[in-house]
Protein backbone atom coordinates (compact mmCIF):
# COMPACT_ATOMS: atom_id res chain seq x y z
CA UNK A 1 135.53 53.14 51.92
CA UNK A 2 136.82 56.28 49.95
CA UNK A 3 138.13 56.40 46.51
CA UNK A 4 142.09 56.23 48.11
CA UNK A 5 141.62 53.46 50.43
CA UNK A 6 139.97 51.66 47.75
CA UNK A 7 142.36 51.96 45.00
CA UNK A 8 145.42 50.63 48.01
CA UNK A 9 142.58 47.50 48.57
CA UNK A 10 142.64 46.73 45.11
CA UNK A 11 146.35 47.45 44.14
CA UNK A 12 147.15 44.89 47.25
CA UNK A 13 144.68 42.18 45.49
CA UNK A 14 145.77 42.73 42.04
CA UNK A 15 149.86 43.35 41.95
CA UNK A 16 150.02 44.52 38.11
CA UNK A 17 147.39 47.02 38.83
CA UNK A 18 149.46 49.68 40.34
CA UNK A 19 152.18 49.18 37.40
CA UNK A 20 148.90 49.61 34.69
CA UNK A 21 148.22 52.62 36.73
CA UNK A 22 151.92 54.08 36.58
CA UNK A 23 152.27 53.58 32.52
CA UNK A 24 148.98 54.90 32.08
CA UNK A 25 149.88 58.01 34.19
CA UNK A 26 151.10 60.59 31.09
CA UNK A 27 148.25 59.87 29.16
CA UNK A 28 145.68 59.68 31.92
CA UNK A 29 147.07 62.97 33.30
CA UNK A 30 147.13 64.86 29.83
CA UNK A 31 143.25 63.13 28.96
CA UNK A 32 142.50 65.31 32.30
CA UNK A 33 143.65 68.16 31.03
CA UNK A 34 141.98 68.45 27.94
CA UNK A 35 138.62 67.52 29.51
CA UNK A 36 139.12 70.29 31.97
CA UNK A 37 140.50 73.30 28.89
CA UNK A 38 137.44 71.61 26.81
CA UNK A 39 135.18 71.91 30.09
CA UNK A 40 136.38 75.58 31.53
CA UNK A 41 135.79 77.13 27.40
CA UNK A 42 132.35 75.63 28.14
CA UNK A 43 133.13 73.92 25.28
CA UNK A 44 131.25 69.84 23.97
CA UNK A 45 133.04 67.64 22.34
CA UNK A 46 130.83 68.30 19.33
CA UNK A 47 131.99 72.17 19.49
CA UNK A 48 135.59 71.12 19.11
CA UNK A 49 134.45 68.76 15.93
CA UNK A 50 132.76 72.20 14.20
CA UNK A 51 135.45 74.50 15.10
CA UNK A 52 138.69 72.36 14.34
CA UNK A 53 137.58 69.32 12.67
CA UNK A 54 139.21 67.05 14.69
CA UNK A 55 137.00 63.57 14.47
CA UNK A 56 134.75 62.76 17.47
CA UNK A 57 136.48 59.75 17.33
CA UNK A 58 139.89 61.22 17.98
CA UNK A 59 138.65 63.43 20.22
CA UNK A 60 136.95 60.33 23.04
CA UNK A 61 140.95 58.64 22.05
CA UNK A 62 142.27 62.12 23.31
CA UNK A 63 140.20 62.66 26.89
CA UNK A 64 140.49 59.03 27.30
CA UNK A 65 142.73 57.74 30.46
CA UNK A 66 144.42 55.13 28.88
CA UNK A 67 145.78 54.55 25.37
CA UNK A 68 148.38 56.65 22.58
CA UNK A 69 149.42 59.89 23.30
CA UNK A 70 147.91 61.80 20.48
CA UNK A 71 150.73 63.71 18.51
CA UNK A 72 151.80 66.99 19.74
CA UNK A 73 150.41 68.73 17.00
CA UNK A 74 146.96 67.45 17.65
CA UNK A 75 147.21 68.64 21.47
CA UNK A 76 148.05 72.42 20.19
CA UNK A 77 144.85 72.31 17.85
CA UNK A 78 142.36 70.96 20.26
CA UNK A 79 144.21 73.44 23.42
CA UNK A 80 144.32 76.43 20.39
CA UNK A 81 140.58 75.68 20.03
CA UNK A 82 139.44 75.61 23.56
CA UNK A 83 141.00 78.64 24.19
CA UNK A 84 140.24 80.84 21.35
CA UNK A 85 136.95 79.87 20.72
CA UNK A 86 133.60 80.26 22.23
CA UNK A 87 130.98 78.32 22.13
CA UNK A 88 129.44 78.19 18.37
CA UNK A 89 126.09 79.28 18.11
């Protein structure tokens, strides 16, 4: 069974699953993103905590899939920092 046919299985057996999976689309979608900038700058979590200061903390609550949006101001600095920034050595 592949990842697609397994999600439909389990959306049929559980009918609020596919509406979790629909509000939790924005912020699972935008935690992608930020793992793949962080990822692509070659770039830890830890690096972003040195360069920018923002907490580890807020950082796991940001490349989470589920959860708050973080603020739009927080997005810029952690985007700003994975792409003007190399690795720290």
């Amino acid at each position: 069974m592949n990842r697609d046919q397994l999600k439909k299985e389990l959306e049929m057996r559980i009918p609020a699953l596919k509406a979790s999976l629909e509000l939790n689309r924005p912020k699972r979608e935008l935690a992608l993103s930020l793992r793949a900038a962080r990822k692509k700058a070659g770039l830890t979590t830890d690096d972003i905590f040195r360069t920018c200061g923002i907490s580890k903390g807020e950082i796991e609550r940001m490349e989470a899939p589920s959860g708050a949006l973080p603020s739009e101001a927080l997005i810029e600095l952690y985007l700003s920092t994975c792409k003007g920034k190399s690795k720290p050595k």
